[in-house]
C-alpha atoms as a PDB file:
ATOM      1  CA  UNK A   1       0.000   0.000   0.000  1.00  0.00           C
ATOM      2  CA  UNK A   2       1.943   3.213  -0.550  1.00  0.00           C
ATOM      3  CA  UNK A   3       1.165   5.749   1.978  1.00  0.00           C
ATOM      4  CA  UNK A   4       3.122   8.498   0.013  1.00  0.00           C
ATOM      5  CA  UNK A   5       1.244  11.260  -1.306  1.00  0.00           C
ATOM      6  CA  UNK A   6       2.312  14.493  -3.002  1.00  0.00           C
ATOM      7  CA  UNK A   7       1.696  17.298  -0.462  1.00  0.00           C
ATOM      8  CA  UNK A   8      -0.766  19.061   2.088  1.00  0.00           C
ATOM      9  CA  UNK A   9      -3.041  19.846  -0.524  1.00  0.00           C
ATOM     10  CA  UNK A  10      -3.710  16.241  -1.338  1.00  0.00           C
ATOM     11  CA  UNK A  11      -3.547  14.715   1.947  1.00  0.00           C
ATOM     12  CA  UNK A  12      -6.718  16.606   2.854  1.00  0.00           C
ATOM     13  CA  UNK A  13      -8.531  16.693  -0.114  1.00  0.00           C
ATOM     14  CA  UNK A  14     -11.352  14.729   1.307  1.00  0.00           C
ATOM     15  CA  UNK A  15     -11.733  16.575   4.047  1.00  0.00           C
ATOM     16  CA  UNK A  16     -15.582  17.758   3.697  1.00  0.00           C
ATOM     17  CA  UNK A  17     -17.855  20.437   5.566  1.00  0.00           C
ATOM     18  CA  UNK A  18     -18.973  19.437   9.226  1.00  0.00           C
ATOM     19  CA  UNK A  19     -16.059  16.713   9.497  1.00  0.00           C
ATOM     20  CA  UNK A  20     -14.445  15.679  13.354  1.00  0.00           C
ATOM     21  CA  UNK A  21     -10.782  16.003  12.897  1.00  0.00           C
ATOM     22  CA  UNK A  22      -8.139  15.607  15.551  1.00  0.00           C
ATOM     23  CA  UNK A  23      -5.063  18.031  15.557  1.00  0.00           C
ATOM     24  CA  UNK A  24      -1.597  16.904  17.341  1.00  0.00           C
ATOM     25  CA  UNK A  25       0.095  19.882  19.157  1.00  0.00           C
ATOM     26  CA  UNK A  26       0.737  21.610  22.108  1.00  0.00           C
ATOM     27  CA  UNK A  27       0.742  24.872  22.130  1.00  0.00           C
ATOM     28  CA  UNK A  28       2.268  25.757  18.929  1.00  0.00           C
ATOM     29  CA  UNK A  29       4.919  23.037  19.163  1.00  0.00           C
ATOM     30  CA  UNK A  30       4.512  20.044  16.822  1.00  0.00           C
ATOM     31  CA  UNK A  31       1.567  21.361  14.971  1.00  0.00           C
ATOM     32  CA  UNK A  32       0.512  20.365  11.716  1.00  0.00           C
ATOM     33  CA  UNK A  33       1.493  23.622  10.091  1.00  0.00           C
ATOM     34  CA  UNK A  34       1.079  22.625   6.269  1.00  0.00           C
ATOM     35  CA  UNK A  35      -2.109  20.352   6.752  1.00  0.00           C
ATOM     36  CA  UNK A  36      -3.695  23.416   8.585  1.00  0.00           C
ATOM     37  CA  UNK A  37      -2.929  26.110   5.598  1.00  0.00           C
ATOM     38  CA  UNK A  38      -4.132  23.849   3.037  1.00  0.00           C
ATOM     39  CA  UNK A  39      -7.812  23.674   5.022  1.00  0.00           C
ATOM     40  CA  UNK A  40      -7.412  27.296   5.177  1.00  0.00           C
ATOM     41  CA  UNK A  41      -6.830  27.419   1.116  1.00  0.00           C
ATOM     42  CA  UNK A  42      -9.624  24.550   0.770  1.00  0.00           C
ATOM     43  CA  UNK A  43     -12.061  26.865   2.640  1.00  0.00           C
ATOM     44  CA  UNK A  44     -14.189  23.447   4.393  1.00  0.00           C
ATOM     45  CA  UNK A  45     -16.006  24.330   7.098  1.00  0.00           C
ATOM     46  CA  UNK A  46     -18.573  23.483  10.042  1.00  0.00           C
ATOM     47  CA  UNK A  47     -15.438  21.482  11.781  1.00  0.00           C
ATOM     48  CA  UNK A  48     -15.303  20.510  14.791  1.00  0.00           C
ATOM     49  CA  UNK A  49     -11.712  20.795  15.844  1.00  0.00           C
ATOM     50  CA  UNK A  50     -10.496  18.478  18.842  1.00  0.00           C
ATOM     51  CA  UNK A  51      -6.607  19.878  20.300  1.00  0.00           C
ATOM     52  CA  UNK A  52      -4.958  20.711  23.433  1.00  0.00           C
ATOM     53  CA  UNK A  53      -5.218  24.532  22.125  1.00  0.00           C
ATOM     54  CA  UNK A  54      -6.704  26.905  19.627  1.00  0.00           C
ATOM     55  CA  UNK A  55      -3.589  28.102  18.050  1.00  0.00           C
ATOM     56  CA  UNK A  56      -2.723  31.885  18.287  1.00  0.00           C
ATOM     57  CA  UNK A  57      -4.924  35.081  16.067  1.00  0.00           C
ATOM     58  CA  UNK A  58      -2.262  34.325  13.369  1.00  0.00           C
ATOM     59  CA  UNK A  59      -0.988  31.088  13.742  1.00  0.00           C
ATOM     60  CA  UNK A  60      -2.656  27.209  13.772  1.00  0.00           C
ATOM     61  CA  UNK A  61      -5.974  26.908  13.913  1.00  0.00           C
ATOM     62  CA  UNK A  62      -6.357  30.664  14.804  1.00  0.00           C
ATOM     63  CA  UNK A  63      -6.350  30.618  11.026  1.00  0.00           C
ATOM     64  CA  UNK A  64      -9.201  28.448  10.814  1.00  0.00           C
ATOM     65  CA  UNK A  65     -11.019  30.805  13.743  1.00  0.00           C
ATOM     66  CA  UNK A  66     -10.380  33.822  11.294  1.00  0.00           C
ATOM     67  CA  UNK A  67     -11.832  32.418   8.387  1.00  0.00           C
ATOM     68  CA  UNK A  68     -14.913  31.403  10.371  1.00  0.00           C
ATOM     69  CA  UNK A  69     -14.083  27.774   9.253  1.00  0.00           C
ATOM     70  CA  UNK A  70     -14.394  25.714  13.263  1.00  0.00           C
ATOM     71  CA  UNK A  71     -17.819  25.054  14.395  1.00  0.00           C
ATOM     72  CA  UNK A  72     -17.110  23.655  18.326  1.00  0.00           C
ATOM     73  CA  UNK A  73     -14.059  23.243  19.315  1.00  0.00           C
ATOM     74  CA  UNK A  74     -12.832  20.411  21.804  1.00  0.00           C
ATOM     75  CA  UNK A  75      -9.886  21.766  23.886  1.00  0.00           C
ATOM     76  CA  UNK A  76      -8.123  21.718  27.179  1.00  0.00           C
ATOM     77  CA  UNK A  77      -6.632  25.420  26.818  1.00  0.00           C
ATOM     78  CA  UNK A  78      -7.713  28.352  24.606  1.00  0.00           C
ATOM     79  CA  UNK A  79      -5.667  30.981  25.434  1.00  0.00           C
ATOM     80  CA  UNK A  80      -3.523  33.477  23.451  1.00  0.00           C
ATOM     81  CA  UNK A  81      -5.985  34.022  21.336  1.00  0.00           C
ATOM     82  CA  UNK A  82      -8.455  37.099  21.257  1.00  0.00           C
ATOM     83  CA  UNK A  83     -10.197  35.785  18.019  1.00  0.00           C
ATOM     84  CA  UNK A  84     -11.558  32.857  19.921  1.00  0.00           C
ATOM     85  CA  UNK A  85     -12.647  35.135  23.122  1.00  0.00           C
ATOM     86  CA  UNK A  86     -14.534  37.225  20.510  1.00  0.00           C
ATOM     87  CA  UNK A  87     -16.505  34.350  18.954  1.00  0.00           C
ATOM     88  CA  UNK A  88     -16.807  32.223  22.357  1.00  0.00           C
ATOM     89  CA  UNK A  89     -18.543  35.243  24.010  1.00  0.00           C
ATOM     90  CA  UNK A  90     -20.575  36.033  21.037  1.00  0.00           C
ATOM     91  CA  UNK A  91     -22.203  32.654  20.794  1.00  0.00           C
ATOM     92  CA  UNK A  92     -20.355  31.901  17.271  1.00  0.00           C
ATOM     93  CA  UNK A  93     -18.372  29.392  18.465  1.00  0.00           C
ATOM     94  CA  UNK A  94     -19.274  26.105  20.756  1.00  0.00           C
ATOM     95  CA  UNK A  95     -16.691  25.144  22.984  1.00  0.00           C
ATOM     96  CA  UNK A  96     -16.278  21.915  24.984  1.00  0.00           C
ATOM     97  CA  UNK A  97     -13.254  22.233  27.407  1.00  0.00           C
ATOM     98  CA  UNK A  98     -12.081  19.317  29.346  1.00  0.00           C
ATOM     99  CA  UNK A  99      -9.132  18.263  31.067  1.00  0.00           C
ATOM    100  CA  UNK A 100      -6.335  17.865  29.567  1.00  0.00           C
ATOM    101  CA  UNK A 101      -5.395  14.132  30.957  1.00  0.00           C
ATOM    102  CA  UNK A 102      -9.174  13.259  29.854  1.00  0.00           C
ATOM    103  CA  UNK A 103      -8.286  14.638  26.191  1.00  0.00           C
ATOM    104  CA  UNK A 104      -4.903  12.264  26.024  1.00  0.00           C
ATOM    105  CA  UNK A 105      -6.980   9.413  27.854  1.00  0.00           C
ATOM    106  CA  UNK A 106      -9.925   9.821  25.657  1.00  0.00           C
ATOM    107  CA  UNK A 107      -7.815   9.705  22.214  1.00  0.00           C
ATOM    108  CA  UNK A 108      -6.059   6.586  23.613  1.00  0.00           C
ATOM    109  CA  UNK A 109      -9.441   5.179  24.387  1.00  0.00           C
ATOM    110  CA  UNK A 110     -10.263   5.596  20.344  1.00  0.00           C
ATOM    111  CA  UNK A 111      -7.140   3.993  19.522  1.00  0.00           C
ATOM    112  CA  UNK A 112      -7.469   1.052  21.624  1.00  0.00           C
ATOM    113  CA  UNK A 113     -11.105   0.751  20.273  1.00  0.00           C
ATOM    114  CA  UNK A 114     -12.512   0.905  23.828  1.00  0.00           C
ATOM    115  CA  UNK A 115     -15.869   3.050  24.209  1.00  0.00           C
ATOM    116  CA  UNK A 116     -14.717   5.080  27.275  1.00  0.00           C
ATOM    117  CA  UNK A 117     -13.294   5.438  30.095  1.00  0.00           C
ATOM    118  CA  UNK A 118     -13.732   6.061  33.295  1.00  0.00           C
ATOM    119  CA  UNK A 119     -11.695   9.042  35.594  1.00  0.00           C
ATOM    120  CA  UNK A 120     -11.711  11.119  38.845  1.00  0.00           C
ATOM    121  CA  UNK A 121     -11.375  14.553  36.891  1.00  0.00           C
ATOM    122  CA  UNK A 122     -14.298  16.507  36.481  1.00  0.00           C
ATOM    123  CA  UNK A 123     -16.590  14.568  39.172  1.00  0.00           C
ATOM    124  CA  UNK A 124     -18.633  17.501  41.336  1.00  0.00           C
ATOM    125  CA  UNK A 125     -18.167  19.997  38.316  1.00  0.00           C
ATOM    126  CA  UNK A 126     -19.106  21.497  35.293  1.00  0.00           C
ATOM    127  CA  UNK A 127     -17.387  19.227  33.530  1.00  0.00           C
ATOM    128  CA  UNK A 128     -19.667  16.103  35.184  1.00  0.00           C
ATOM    129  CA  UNK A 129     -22.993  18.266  33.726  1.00  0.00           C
ATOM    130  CA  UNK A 130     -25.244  14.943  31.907  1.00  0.00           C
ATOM    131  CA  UNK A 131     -22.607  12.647  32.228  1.00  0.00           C
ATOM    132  CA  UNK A 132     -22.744   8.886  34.319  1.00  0.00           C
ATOM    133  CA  UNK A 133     -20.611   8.702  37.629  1.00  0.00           C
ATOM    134  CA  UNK A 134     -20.095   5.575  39.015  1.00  0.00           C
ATOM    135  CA  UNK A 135     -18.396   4.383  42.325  1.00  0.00           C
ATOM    136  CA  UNK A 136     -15.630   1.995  42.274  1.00  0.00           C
ATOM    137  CA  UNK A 137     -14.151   1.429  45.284  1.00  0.00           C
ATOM    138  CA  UNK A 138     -15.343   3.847  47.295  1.00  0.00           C
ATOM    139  CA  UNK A 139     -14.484   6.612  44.630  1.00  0.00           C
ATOM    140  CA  UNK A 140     -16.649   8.712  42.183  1.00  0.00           C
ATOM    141  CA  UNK A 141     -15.517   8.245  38.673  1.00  0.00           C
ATOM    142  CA  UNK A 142     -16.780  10.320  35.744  1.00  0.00           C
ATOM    143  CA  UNK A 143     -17.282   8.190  32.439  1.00  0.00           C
ATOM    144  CA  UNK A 144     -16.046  10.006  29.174  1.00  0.00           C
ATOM    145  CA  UNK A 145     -16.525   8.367  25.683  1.00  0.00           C
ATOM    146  CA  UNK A 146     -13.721   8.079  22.920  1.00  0.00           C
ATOM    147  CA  UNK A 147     -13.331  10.268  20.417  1.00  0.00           C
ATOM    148  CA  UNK A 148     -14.934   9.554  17.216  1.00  0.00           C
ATOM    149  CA  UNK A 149     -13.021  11.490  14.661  1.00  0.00           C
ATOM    150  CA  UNK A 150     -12.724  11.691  11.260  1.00  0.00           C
ATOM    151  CA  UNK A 151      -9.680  12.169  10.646  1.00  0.00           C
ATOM    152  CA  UNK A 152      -6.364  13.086  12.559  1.00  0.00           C
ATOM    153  CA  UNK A 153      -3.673  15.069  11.350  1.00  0.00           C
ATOM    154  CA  UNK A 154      -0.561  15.070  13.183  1.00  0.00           C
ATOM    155  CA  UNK A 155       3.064  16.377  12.393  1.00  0.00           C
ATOM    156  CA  UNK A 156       6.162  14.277  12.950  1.00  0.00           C
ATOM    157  CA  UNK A 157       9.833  15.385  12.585  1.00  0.00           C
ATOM    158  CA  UNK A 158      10.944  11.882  11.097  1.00  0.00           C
ATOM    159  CA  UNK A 159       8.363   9.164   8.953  1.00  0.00           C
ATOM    160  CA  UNK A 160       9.251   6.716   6.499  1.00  0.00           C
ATOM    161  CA  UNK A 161       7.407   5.845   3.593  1.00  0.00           C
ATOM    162  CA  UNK A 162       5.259   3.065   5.728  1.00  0.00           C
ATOM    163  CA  UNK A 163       4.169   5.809   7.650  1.00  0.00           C
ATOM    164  CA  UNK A 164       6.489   5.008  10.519  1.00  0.00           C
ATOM    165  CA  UNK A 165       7.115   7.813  12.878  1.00  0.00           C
ATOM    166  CA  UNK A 166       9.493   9.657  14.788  1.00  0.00           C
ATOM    167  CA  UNK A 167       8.751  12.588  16.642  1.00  0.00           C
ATOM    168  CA  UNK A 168      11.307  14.650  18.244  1.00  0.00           C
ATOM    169  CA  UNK A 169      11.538  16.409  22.018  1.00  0.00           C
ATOM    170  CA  UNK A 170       8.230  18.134  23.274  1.00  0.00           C
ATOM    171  CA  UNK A 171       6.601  17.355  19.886  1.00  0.00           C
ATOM    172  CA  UNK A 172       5.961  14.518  20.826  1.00  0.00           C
ATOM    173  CA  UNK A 173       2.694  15.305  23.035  1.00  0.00           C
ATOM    174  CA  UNK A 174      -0.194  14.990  21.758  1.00  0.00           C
ATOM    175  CA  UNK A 175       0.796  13.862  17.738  1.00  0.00           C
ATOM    176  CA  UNK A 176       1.361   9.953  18.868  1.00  0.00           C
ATOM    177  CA  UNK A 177      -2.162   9.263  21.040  1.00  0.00           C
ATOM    178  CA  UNK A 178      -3.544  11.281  18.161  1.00  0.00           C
ATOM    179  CA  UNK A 179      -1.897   9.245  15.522  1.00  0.00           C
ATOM    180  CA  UNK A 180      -4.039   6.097  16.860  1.00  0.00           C
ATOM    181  CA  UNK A 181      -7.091   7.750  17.444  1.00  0.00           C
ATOM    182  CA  UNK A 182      -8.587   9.281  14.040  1.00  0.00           C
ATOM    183  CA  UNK A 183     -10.382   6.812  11.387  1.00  0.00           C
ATOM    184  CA  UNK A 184      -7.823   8.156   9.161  1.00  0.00           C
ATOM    185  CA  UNK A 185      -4.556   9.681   9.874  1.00  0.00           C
ATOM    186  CA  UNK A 186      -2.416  11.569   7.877  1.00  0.00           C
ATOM    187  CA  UNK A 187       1.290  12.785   8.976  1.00  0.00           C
ATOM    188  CA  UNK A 188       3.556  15.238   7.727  1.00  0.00           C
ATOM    189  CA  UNK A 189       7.179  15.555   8.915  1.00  0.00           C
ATOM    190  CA  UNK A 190       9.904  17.338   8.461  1.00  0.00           C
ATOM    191  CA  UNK A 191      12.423  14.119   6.590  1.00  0.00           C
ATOM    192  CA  UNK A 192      10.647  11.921   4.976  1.00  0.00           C
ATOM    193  CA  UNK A 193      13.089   8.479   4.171  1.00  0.00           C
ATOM    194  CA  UNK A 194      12.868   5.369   2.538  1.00  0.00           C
ATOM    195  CA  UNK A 195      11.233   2.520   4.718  1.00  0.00           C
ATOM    196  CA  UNK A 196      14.171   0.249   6.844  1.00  0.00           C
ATOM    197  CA  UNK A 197      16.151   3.718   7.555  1.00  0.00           C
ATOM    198  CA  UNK A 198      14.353   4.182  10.701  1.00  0.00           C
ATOM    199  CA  UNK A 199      15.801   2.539  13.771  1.00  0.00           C
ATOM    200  CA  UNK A 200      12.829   0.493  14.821  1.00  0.00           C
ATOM    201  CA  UNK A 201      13.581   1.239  18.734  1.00  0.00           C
ATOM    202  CA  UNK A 202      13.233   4.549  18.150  1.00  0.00           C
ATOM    203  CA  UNK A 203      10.023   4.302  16.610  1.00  0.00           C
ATOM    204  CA  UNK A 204       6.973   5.997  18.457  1.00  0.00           C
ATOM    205  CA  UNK A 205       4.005   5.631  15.780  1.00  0.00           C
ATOM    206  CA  UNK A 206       3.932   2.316  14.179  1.00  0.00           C
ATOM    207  CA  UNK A 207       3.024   2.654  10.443  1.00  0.00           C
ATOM    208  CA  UNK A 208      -0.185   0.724  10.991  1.00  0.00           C
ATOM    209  CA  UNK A 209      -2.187   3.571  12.622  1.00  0.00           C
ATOM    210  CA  UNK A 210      -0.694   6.075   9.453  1.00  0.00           C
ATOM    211  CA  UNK A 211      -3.040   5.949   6.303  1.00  0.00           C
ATOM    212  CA  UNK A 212      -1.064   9.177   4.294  1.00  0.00           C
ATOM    213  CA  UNK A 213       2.161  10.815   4.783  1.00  0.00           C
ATOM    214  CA  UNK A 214       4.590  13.288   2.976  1.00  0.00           C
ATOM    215  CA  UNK A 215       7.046  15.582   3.721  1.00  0.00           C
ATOM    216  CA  UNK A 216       6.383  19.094   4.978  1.00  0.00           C
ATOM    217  CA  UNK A 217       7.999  22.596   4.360  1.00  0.00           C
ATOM    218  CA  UNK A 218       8.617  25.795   5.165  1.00  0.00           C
ATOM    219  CA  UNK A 219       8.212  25.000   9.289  1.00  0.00           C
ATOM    220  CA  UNK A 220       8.029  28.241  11.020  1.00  0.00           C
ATOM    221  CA  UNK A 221       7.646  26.390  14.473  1.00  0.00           C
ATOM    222  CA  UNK A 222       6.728  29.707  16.244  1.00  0.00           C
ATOM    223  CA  UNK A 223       7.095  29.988  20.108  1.00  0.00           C
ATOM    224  CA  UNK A 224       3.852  31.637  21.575  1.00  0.00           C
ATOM    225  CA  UNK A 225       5.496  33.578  24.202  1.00  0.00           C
ATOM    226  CA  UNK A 226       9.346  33.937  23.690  1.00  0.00           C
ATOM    227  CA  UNK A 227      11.189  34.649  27.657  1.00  0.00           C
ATOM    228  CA  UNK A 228      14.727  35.267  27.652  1.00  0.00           C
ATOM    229  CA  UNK A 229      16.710  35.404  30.477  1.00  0.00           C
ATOM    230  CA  UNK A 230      17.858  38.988  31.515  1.00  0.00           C
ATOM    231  CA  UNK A 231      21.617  38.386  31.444  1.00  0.00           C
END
């Protein structure tokens, strides 16, 4: 099966108006940079948009927030970005947040094929609003289903052309649980090589869960807040 494909463009081609799509990323570190332009350039829209973050105004999917283009988005942290104040407070924009273990846990849950899982976080909150707690042990747990996305887009700095992946220092967050998670997953990276030229102990997304890849360009890999050291 070759996994290779051309380019951004391509890779999301099929990507259609009200889809469920799962971005890797934290912050803006590891993001899928070229996959989220070409939605941008594709125009699709109604998403819902599950990540850890909502990009920046100018940056990630703050792009997709300016272009009106995310329906509800499914986060653990929005901040940084006054676009997605506006549109929250105006009603334009739904907005699930939940915490940020349950959004790793519940994309691992997808790619293990279990329906949900069950966790202490949330119980006697907002977050609990409509949802089953049950006691095990003693202990309330809050039940939160798997993901059911689309697709998942993810960006890796190393991939072969199996669709074996490496990713490299805090980039590797969210892209791997991600990786497993979507109904179809495509992954761009910065070197893309010929498959056998990846160590397979280094390895952190087996080529199984990958469905497209190709290599990416022009990274920017912007830092939201830069701090220096006064010296």
């Amino acid at each position: 099966m070759n996994k290779v494909i051309s380019g951004a463009d391509q890779a999301i081609s099929d990507i259609e108006d009200g889809a469920v799509i799962l971005l890797g990323g934290f912050g803006l570190c590891g993001i899928p940079e070229n996959c989220i332009a070409a939605l941008v350039r594709k125009k699709v829209k109604n998403l819902t948009c599950i990540s850890n973050n909502a990009g920046v105004d100018d940056f990630g999917i703050g792009l997709m927030l300016q272009q009106r283009q995310v329906k509800k988005m499914i986060s653990s942290y929005v901040g940084e970005n006054a676009e997605f104040e506006r549109q929250l407070l105006s009603g334009e924009l739904e907005v699930e947040l939940i915490p940020q273990g349950t959004l790793a846990t519940r994309c691992l849950a997808a790619g293990y094929g279990m329906p949900a899982i069950y966790t202490p976080a949330g119980v006697g909150t907002e977050v609990a609003a409509g949802k089953e707690v049950r006691t095990f042990n003693g202990k309330e747990f809050l039940m939160e289903m798997a993901f059911n996305a689309d697709f998942a887009i993810v960006k890796a700095w190393k991939g072969d052309t199996q669709g074996n992946l490496i990713f490299r220092a805090t980039s590797r967050n969210f892209n791997p649980l991600m990786a497993m998670a979507g109904k179809l997953t495509i992954a761009e990276v910065e070197e893309l090589v010929p498959a056998g030229e990846l160590d397979p102990d280094q390895i952190h997304t087996p080529g199984i869960y990958v469905h497209r890849i190709f290599q990416g360009s022009n990274y920017e890999k912007r830092i939201e807040q830069r701090t220096t050291r006064i010296r």
